[in-house]
Protein backbone atom coordinates (compact mmCIF):
# COMPACT_ATOMS: atom_id res chain seq x y z
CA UNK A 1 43.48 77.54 140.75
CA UNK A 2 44.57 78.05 137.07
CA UNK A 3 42.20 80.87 136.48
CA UNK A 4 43.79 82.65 139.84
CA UNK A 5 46.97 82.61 138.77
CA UNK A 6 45.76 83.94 135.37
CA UNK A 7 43.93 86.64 137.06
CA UNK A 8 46.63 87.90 139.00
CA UNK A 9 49.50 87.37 136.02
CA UNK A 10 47.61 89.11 134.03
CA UNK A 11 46.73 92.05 136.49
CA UNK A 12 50.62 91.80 137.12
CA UNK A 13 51.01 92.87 133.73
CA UNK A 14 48.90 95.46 133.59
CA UNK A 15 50.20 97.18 136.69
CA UNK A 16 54.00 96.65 135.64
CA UNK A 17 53.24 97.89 132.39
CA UNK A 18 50.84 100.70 132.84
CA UNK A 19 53.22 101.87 135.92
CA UNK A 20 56.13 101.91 133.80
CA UNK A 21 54.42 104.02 131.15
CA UNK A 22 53.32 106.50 133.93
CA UNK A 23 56.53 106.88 135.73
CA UNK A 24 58.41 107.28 132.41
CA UNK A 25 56.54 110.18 131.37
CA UNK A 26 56.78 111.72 134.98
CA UNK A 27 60.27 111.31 135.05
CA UNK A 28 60.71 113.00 131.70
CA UNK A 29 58.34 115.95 132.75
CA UNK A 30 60.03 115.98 136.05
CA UNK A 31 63.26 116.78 134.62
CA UNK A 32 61.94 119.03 132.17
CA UNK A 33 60.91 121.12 135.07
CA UNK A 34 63.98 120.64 137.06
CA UNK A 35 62.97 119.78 140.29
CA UNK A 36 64.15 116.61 142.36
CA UNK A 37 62.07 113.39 143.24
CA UNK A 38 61.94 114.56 146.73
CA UNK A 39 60.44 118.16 145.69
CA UNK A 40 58.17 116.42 143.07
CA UNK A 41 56.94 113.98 146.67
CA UNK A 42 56.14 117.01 148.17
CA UNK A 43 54.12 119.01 146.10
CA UNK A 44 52.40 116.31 145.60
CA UNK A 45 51.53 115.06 149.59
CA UNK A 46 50.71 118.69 149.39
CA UNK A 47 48.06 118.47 146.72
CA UNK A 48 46.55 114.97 147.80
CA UNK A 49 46.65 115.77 151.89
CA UNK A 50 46.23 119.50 152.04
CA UNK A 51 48.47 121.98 154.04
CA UNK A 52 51.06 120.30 156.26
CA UNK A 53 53.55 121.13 158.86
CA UNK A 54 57.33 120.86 158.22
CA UNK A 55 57.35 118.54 160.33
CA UNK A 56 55.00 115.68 159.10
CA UNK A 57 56.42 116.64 155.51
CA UNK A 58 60.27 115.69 156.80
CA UNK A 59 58.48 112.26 158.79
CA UNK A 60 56.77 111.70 154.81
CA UNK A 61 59.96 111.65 152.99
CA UNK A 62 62.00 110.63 155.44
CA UNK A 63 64.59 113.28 156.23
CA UNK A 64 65.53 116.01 158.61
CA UNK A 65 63.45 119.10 159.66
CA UNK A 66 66.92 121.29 158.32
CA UNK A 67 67.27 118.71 155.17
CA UNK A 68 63.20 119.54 154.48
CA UNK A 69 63.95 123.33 155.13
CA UNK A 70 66.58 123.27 151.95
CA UNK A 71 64.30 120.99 150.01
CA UNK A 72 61.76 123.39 150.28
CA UNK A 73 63.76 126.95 149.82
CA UNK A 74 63.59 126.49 145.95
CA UNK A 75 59.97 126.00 146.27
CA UNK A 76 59.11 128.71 147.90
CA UNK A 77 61.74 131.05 145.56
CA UNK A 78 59.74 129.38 142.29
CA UNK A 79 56.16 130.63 143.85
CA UNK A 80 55.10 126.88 144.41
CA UNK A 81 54.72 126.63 147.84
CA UNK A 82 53.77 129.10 150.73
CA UNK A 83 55.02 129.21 154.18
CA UNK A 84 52.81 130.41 157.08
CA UNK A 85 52.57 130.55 161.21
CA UNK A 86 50.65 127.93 162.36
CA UNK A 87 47.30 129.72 163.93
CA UNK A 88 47.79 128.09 167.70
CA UNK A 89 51.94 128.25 167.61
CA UNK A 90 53.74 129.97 165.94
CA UNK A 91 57.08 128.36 166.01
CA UNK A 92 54.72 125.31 163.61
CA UNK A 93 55.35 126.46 160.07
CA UNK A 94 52.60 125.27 157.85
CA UNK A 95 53.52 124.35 154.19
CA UNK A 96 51.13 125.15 151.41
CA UNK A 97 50.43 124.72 147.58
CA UNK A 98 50.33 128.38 146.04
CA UNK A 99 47.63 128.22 142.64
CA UNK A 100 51.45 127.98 140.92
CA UNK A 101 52.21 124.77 142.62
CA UNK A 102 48.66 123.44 142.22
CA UNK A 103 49.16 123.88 138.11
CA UNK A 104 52.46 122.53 138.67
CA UNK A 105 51.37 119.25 140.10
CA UNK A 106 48.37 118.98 137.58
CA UNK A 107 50.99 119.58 134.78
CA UNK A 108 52.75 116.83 136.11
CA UNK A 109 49.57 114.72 136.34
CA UNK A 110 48.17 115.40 133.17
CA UNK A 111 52.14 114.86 131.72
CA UNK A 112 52.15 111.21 133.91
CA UNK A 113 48.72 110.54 132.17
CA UNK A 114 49.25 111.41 128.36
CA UNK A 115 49.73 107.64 127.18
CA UNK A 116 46.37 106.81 128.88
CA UNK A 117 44.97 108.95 125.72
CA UNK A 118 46.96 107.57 122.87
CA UNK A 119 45.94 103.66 124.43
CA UNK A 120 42.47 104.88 124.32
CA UNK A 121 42.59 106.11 120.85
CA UNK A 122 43.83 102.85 119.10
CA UNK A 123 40.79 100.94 121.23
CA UNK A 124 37.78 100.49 119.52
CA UNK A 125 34.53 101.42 120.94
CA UNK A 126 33.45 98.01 121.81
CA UNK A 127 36.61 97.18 123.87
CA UNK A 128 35.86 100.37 125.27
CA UNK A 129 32.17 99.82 126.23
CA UNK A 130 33.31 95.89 127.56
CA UNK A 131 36.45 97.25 129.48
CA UNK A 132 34.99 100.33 131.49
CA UNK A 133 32.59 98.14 133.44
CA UNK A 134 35.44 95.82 134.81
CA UNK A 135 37.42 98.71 135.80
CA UNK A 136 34.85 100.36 137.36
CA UNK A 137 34.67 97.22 139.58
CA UNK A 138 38.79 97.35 139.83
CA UNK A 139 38.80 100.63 141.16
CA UNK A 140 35.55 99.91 143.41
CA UNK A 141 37.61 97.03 145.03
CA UNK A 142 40.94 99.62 144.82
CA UNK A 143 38.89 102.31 147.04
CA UNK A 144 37.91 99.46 149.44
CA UNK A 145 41.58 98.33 149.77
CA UNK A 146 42.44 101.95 150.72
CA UNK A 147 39.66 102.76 152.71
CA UNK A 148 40.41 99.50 155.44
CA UNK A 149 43.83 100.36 155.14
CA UNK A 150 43.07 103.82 156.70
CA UNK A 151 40.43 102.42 159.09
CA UNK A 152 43.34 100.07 160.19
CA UNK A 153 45.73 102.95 160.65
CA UNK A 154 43.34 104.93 162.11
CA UNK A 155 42.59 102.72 165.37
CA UNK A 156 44.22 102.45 168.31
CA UNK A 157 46.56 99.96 169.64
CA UNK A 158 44.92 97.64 171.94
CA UNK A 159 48.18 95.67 173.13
């Protein structure tokens, strides 16, 4: 099992190291644009999942439907987010990105993803052309991770 534990050391690294250089640079954007973790989380679950009730965005970060309201107030002051009547009820207030907030999160993405440009600038084009095949296959096997997870979460419990 040496090679194994090889594999997965060196996989290891490259997660600890290419998360660490990600969250860095988020966390310096982030505070450059002066809005909490928590308000960062939820533009974000807005972007990746779409509009959202208050409610499923308090059960996301974990938090109160009041604590969610005040998280969200200086969104929706900054032009980020939009608030609207759910269609069937409308006591359901329905949380979306404004084109403001979608720029905001890409800014934020494109900030989180800067380094990913200077590593690929000091490669040369052979360790280019031999690398992008084997993380094709890495994120083939990453979409297949995610996609049973959500097939698993997704069925009913039979107990």
């Amino acid at each position: 099992m040496p090679f194994e534990e090889d594999f997965i050391t060196v996989l290891r690294e490259w997660v600890e190291e290419s998360m660490h250089r990600s969250m860095h640079a988020f966390i310096r954007h982030n505070r450059a644009s002066a809005l909490s973790l928590s308000q960062a989380n939820s533009l974000f679950r807005l972007y990746h999942h779409g509009a959202s009730p208050v409610n499923d965005l308090a059960d996301h970060l974990g938090i109160t439907m009041a604590a969610v309201s005040q998280l969200l107030a200086p969104l929706e002051d900054a032009g980020l987010i939009k608030r609207t009547e759910a269609p069937t009820d409308r006591r359901v207030k329905i949380i979306d990105l404004t084109e403001k907030g979608v720029q905001s999160v890409r800014e934020s993405m494109r900030a989180r993803h800067a380094w990913l440009d200077d590593l690929a600038s000091i490669m040369t084009e052979q360790d280019k052309d031999s690398i992008l095949p084997a993380l094709s296959t890495l994120n083939k096997y990453t979409k297949k991770l995610k996609d049973d997870l959500h097939r698993h979460n997704t069925q009913p419990n039979m107990q």
